[in-house]
ModelCIF file with pLDDT and N, C-alpha, C, O atoms, coordinates in Angstrom:
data_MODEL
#
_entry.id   MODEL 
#
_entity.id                         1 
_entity.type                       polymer 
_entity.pdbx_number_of_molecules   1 
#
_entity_poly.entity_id                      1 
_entity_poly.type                           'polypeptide(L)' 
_entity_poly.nstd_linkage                   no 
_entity_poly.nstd_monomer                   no 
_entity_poly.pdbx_seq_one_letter_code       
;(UNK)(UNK)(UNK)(UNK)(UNK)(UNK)(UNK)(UNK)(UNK)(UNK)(UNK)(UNK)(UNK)(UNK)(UNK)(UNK)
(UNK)(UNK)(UNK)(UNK)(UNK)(UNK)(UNK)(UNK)(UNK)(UNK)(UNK)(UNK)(UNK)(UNK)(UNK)(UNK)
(UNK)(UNK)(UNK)(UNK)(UNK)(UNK)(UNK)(UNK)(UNK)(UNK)(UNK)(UNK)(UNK)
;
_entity_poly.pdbx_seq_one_letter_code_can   XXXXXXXXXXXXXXXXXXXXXXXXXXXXXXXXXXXXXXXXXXXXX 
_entity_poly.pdbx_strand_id                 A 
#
loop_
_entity_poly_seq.entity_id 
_entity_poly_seq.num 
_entity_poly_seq.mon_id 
_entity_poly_seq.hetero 
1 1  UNK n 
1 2  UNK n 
1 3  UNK n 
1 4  UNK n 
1 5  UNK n 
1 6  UNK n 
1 7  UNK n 
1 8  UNK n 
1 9  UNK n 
1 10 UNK n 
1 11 UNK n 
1 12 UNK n 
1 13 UNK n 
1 14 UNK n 
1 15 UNK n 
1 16 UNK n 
1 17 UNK n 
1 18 UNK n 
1 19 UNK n 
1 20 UNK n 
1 21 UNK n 
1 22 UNK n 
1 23 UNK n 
1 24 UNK n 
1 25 UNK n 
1 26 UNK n 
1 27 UNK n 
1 28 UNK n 
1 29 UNK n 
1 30 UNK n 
1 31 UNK n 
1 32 UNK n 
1 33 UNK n 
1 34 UNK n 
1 35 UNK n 
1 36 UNK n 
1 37 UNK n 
1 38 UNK n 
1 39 UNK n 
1 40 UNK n 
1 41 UNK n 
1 42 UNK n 
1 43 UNK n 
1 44 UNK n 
1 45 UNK n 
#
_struct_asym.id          A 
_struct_asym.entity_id   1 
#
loop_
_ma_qa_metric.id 
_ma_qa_metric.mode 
_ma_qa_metric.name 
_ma_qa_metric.software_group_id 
_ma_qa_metric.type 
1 global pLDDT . pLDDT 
2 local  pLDDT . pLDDT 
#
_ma_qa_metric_global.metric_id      1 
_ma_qa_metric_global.metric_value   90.82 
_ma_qa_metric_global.model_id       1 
_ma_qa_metric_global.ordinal_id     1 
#
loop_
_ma_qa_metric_local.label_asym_id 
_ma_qa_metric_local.label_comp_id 
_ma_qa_metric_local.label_seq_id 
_ma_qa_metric_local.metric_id 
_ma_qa_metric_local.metric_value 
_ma_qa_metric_local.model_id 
_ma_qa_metric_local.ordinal_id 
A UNK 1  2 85.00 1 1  
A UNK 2  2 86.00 1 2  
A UNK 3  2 88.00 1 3  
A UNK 4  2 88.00 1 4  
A UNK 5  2 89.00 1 5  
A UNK 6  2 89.00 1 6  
A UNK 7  2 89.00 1 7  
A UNK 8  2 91.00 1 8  
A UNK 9  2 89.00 1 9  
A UNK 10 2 89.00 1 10 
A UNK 11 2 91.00 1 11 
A UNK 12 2 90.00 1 12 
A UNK 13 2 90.00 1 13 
A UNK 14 2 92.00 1 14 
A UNK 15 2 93.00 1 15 
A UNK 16 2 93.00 1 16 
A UNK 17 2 92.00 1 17 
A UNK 18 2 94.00 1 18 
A UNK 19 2 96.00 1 19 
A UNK 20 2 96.00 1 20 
A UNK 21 2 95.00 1 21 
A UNK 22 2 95.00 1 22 
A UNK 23 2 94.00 1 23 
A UNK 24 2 93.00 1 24 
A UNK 25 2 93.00 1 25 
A UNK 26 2 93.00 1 26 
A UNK 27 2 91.00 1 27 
A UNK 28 2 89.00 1 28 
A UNK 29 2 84.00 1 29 
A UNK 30 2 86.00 1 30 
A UNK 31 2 83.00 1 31 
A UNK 32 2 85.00 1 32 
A UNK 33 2 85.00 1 33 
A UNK 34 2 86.00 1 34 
A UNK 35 2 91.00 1 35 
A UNK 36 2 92.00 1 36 
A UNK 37 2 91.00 1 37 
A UNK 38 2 93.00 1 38 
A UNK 39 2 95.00 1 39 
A UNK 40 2 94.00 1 40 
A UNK 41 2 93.00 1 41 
A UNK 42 2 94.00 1 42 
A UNK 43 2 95.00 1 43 
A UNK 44 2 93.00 1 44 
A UNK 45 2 94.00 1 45 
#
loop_
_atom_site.group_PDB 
_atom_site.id 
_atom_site.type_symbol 
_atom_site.label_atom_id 
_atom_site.label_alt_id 
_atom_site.label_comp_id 
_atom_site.label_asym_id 
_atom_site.label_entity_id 
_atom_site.label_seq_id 
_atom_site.pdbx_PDB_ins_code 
_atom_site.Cartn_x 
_atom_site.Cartn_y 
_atom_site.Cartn_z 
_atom_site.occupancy 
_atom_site.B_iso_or_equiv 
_atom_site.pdbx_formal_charge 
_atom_site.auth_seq_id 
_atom_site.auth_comp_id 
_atom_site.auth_asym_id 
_atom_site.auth_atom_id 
_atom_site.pdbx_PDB_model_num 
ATOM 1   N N  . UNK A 1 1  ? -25.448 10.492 34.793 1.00 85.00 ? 1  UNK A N  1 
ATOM 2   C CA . UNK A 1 1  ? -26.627 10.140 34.014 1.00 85.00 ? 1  UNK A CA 1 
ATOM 3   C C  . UNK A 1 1  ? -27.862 10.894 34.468 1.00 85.00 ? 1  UNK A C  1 
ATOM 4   O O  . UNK A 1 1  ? -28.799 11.057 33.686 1.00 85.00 ? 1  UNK A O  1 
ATOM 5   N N  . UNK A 1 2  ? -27.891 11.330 35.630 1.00 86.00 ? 2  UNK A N  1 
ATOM 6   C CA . UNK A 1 2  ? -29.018 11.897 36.315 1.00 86.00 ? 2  UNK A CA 1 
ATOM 7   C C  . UNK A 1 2  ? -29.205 13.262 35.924 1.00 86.00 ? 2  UNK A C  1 
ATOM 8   O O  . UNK A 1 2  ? -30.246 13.669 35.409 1.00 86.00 ? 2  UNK A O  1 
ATOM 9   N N  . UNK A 1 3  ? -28.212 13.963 36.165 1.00 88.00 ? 3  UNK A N  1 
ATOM 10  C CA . UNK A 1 3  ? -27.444 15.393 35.776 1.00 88.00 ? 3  UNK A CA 1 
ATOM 11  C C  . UNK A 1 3  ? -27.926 15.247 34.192 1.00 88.00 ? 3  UNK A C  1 
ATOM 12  O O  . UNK A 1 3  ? -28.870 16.015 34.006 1.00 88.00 ? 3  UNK A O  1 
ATOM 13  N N  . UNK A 1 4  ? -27.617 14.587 33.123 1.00 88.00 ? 4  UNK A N  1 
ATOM 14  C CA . UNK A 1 4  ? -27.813 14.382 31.787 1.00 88.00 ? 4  UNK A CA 1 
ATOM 15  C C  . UNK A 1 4  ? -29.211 14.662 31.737 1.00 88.00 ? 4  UNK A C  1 
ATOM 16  O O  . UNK A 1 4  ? -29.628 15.740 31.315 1.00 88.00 ? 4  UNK A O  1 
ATOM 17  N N  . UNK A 1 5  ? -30.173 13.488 32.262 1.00 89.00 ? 5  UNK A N  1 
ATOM 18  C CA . UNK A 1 5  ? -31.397 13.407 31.881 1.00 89.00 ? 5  UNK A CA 1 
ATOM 19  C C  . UNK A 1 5  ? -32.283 14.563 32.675 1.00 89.00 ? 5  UNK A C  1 
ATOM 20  O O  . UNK A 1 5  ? -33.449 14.769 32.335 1.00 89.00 ? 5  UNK A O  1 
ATOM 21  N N  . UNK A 1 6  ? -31.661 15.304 33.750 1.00 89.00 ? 6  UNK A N  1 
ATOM 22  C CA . UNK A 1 6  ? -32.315 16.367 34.252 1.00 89.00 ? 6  UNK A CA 1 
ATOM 23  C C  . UNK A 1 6  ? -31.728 17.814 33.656 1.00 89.00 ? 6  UNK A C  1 
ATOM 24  O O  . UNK A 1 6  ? -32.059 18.895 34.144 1.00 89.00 ? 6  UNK A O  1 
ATOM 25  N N  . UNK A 1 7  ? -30.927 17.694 32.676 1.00 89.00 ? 7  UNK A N  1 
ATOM 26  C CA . UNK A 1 7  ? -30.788 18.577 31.582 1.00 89.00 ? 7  UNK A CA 1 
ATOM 27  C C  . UNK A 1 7  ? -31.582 18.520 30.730 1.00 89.00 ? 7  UNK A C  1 
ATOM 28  O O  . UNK A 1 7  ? -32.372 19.449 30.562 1.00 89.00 ? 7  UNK A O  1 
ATOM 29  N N  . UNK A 1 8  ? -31.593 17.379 29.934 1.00 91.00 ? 8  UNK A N  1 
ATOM 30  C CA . UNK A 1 8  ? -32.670 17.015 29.060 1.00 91.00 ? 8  UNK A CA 1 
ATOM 31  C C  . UNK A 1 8  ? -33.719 16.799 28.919 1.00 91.00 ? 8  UNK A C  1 
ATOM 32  O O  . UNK A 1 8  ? -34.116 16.726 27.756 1.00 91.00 ? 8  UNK A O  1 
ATOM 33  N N  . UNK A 1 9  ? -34.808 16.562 30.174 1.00 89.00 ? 9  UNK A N  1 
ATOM 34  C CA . UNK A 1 9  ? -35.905 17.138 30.851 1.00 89.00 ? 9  UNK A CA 1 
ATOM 35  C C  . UNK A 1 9  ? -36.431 18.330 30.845 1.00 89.00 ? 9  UNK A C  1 
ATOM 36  O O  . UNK A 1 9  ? -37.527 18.650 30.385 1.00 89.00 ? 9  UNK A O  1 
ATOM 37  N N  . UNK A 1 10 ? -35.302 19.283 31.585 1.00 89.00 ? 10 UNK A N  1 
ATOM 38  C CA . UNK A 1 10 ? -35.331 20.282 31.086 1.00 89.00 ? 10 UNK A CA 1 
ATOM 39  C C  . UNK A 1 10 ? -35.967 21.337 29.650 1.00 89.00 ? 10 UNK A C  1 
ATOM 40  O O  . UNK A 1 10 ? -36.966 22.055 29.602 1.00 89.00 ? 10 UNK A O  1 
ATOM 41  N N  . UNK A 1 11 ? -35.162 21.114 28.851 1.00 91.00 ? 11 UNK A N  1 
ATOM 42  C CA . UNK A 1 11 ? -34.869 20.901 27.160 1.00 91.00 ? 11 UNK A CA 1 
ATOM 43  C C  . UNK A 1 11 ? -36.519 20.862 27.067 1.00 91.00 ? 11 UNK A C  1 
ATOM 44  O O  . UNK A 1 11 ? -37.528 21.560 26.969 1.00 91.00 ? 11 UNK A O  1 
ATOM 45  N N  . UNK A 1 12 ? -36.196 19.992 27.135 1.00 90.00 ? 12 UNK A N  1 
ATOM 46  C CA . UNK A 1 12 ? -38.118 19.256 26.911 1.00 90.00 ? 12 UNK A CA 1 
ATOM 47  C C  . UNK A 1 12 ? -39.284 20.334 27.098 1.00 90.00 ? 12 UNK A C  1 
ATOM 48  O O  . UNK A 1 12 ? -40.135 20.714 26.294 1.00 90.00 ? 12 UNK A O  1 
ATOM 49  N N  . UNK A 1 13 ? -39.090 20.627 28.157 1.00 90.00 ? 13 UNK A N  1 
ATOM 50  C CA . UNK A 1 13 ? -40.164 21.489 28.732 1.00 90.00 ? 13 UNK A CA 1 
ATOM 51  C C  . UNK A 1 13 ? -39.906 23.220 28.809 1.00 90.00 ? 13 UNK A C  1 
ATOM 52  O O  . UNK A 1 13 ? -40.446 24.126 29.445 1.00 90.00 ? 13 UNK A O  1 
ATOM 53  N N  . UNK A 1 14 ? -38.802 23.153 27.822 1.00 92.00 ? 14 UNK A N  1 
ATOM 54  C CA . UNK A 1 14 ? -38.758 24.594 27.963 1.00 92.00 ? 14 UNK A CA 1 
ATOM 55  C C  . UNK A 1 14 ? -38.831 25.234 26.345 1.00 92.00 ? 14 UNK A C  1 
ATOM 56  O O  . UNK A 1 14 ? -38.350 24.683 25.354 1.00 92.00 ? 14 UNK A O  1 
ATOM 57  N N  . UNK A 1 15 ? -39.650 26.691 26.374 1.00 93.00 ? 15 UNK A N  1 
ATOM 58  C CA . UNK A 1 15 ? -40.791 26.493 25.387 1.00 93.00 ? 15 UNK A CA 1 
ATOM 59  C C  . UNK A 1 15 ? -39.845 27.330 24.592 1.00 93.00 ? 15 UNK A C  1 
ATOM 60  O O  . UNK A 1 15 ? -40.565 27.843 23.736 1.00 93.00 ? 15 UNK A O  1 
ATOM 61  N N  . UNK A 1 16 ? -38.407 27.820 24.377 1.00 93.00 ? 16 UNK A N  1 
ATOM 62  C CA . UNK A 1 16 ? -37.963 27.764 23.611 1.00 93.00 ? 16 UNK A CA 1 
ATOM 63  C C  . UNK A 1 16 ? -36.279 27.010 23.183 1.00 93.00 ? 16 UNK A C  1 
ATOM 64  O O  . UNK A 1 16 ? -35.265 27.705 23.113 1.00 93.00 ? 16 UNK A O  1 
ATOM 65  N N  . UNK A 1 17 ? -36.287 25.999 23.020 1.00 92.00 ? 17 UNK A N  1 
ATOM 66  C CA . UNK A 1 17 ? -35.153 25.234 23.142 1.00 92.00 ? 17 UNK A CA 1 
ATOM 67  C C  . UNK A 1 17 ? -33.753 25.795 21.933 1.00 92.00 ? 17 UNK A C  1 
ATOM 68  O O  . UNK A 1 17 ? -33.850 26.707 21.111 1.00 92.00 ? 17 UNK A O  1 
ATOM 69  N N  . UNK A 1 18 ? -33.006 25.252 22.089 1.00 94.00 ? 18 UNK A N  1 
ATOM 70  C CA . UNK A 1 18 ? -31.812 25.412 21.338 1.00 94.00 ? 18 UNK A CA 1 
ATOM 71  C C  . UNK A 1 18 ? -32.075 25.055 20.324 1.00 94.00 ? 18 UNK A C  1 
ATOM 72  O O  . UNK A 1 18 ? -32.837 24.109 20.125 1.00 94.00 ? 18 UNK A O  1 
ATOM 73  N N  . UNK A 1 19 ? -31.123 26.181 18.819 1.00 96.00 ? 19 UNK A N  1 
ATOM 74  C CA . UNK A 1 19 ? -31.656 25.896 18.028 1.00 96.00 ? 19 UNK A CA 1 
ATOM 75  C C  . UNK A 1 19 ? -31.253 24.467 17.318 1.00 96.00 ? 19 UNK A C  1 
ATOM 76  O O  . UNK A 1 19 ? -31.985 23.834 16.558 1.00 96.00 ? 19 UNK A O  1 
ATOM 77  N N  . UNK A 1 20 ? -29.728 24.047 17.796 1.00 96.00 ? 20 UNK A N  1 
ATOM 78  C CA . UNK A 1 20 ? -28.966 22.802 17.707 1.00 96.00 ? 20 UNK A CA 1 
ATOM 79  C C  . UNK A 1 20 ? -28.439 22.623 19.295 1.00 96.00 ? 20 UNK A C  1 
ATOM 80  O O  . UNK A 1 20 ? -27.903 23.350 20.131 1.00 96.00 ? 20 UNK A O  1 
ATOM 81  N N  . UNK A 1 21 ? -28.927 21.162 19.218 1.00 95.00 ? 21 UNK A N  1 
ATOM 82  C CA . UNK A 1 21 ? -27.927 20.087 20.725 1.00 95.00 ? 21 UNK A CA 1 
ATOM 83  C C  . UNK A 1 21 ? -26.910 19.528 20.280 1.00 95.00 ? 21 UNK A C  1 
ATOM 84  O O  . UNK A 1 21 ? -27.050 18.732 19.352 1.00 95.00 ? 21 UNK A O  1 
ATOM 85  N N  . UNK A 1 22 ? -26.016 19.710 20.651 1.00 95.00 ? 22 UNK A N  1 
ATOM 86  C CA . UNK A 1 22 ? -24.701 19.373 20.597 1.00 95.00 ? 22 UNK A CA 1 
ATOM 87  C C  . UNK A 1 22 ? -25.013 17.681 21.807 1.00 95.00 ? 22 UNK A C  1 
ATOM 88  O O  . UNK A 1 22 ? -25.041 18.123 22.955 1.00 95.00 ? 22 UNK A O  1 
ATOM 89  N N  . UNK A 1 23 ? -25.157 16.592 21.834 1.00 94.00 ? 23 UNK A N  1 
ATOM 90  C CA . UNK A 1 23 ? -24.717 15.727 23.120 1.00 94.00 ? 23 UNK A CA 1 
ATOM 91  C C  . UNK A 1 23 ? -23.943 14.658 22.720 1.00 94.00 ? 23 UNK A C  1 
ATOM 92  O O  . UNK A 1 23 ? -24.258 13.952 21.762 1.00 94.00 ? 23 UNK A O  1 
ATOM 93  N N  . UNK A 1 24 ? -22.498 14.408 23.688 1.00 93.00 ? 24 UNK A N  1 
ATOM 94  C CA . UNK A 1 24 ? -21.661 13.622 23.770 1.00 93.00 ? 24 UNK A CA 1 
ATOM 95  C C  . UNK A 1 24 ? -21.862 12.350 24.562 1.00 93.00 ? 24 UNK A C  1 
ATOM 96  O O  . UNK A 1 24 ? -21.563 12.141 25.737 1.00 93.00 ? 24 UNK A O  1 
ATOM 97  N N  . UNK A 1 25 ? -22.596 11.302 23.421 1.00 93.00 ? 25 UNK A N  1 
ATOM 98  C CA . UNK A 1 25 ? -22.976 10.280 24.563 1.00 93.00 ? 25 UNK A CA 1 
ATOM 99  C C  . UNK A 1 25 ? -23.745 10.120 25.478 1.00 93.00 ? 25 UNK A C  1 
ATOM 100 O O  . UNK A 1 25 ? -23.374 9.636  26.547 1.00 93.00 ? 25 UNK A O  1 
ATOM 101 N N  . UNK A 1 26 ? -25.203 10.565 25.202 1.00 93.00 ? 26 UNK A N  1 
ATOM 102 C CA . UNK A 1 26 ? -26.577 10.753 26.023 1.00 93.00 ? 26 UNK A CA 1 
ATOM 103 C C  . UNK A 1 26 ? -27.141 9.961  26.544 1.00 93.00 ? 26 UNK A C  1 
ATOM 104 O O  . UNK A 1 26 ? -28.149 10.098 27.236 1.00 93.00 ? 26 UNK A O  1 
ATOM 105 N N  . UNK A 1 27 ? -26.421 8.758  26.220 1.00 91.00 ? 27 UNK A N  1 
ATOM 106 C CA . UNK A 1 27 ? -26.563 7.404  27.014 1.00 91.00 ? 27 UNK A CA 1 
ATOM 107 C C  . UNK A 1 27 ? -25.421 7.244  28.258 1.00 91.00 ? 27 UNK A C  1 
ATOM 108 O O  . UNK A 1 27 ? -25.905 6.439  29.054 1.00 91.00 ? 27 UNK A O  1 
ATOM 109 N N  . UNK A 1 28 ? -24.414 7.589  28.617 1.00 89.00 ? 28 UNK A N  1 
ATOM 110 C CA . UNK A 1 28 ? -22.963 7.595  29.262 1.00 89.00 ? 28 UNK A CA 1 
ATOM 111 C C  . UNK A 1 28 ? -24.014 7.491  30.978 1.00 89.00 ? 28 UNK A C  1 
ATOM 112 O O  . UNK A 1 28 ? -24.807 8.334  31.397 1.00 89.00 ? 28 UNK A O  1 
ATOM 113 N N  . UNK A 1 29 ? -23.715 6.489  31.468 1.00 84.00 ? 29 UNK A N  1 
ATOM 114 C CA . UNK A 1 29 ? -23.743 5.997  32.429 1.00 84.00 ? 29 UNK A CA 1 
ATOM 115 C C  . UNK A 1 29 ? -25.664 6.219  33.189 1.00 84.00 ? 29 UNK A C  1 
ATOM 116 O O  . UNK A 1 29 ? -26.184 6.564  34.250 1.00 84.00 ? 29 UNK A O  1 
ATOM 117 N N  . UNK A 1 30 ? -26.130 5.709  31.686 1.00 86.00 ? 30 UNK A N  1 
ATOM 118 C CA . UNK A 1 30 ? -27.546 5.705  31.806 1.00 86.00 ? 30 UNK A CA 1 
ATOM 119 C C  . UNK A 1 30 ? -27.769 3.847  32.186 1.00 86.00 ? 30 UNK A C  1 
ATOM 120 O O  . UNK A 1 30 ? -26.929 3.011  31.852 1.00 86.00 ? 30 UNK A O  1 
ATOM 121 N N  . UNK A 1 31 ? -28.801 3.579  32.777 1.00 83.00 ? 31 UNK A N  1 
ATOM 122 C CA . UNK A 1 31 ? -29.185 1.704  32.624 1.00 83.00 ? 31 UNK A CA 1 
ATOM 123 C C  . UNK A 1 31 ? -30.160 1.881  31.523 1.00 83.00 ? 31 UNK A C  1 
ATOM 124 O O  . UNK A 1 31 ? -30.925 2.787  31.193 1.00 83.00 ? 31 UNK A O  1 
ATOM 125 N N  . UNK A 1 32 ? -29.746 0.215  30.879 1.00 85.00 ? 32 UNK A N  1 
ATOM 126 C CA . UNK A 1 32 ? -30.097 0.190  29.609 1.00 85.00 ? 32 UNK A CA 1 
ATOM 127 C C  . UNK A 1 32 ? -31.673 0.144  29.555 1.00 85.00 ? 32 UNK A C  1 
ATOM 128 O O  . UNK A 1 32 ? -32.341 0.198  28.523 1.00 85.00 ? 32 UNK A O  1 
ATOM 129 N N  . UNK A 1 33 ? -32.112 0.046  30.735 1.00 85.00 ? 33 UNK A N  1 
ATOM 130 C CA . UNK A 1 33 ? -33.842 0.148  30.818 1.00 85.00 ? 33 UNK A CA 1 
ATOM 131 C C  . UNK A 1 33 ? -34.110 1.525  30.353 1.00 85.00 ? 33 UNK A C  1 
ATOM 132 O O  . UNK A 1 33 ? -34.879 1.491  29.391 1.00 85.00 ? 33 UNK A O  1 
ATOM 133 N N  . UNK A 1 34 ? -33.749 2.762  30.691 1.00 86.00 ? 34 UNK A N  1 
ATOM 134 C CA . UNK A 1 34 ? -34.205 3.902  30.137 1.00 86.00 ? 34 UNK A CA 1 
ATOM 135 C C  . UNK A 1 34 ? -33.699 4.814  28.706 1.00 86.00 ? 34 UNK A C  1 
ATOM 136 O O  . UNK A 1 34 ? -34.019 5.947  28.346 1.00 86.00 ? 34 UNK A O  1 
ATOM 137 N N  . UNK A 1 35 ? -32.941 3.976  28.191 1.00 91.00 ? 35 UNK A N  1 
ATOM 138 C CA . UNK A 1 35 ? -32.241 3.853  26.987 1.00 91.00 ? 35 UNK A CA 1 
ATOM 139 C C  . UNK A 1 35 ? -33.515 4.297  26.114 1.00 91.00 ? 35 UNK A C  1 
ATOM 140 O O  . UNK A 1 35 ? -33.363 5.403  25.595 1.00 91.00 ? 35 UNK A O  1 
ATOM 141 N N  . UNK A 1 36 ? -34.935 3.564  25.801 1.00 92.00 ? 36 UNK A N  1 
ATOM 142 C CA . UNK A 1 36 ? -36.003 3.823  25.485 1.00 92.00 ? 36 UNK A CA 1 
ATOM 143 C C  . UNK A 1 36 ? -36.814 5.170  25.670 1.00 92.00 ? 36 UNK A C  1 
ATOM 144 O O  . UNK A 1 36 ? -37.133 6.014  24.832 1.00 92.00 ? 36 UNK A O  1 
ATOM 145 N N  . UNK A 1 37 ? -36.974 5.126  26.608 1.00 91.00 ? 37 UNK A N  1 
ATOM 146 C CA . UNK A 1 37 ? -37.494 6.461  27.396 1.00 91.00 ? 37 UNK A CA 1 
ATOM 147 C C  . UNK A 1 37 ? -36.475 7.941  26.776 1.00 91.00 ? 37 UNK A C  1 
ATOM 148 O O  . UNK A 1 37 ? -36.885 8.992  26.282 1.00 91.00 ? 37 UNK A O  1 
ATOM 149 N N  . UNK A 1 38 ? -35.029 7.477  27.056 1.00 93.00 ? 38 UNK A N  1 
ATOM 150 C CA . UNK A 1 38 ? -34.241 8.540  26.051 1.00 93.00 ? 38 UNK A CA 1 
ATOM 151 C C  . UNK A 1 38 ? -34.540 8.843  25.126 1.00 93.00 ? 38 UNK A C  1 
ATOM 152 O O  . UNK A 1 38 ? -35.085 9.940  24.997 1.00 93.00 ? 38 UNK A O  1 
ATOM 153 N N  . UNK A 1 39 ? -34.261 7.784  23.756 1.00 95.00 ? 39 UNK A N  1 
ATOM 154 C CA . UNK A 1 39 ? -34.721 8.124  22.519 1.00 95.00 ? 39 UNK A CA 1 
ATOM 155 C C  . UNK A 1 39 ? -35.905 8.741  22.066 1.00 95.00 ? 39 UNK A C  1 
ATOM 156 O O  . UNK A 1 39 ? -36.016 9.537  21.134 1.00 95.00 ? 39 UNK A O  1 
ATOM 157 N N  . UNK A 1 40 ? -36.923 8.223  22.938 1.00 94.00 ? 40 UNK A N  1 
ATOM 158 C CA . UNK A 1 40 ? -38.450 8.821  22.172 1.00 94.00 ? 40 UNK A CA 1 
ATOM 159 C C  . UNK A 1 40 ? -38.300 10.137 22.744 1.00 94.00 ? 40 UNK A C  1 
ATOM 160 O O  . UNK A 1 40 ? -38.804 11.026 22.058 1.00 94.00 ? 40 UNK A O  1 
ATOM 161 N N  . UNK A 1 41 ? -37.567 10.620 24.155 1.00 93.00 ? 41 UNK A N  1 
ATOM 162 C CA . UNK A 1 41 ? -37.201 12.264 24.538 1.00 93.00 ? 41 UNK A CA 1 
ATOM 163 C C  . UNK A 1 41 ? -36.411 12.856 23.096 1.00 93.00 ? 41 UNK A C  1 
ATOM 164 O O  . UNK A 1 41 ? -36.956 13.728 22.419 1.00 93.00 ? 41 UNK A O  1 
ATOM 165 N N  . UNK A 1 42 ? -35.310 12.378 22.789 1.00 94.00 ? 42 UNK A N  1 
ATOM 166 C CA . UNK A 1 42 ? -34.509 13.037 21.624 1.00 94.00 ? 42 UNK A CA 1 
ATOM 167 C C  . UNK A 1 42 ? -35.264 13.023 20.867 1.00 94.00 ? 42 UNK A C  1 
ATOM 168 O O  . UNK A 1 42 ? -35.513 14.095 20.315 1.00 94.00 ? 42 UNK A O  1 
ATOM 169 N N  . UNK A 1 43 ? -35.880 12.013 20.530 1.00 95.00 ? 43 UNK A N  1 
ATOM 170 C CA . UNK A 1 43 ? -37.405 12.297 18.910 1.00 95.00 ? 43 UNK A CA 1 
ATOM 171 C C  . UNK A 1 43 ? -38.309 13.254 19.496 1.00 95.00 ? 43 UNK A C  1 
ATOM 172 O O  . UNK A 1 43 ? -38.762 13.911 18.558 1.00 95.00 ? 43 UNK A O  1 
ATOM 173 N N  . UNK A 1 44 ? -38.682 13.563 20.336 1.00 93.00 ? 44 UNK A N  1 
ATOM 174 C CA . UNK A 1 44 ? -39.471 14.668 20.665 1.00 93.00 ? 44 UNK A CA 1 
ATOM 175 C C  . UNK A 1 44 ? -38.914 16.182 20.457 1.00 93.00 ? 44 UNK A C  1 
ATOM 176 O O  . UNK A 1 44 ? -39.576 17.175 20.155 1.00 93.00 ? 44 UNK A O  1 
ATOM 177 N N  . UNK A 1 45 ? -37.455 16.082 20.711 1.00 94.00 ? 45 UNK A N  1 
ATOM 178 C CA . UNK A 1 45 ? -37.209 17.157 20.882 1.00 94.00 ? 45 UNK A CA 1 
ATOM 179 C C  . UNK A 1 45 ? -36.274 17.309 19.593 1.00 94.00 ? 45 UNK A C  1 
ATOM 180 O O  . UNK A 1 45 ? -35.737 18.389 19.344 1.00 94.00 ? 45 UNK A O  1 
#
């Protein structure tokens, strides 16, 4: 989950991203507290 969201962090901040994300389960062994914090990252990006 850490590895995931420090990919997707990543993503975020890099000023030219992919033109499609492919992710399998971007929640997979996340706690459901940052479940939130995920989504509004994927709506951002």
């Amino acid at each position: 989950g850490t590895r995931q969201m420090l990919l997707l962090a990543a993503l975020y901040v890099h000023p030219n991203p992919p033109v499609i994300l492919l992710l399998e389960e971007p929640d997979a062994g996340l706690h459901p507290a940052v479940l939130q914090p995920l989504v509004d990252l994927l709506r951002d990006l």
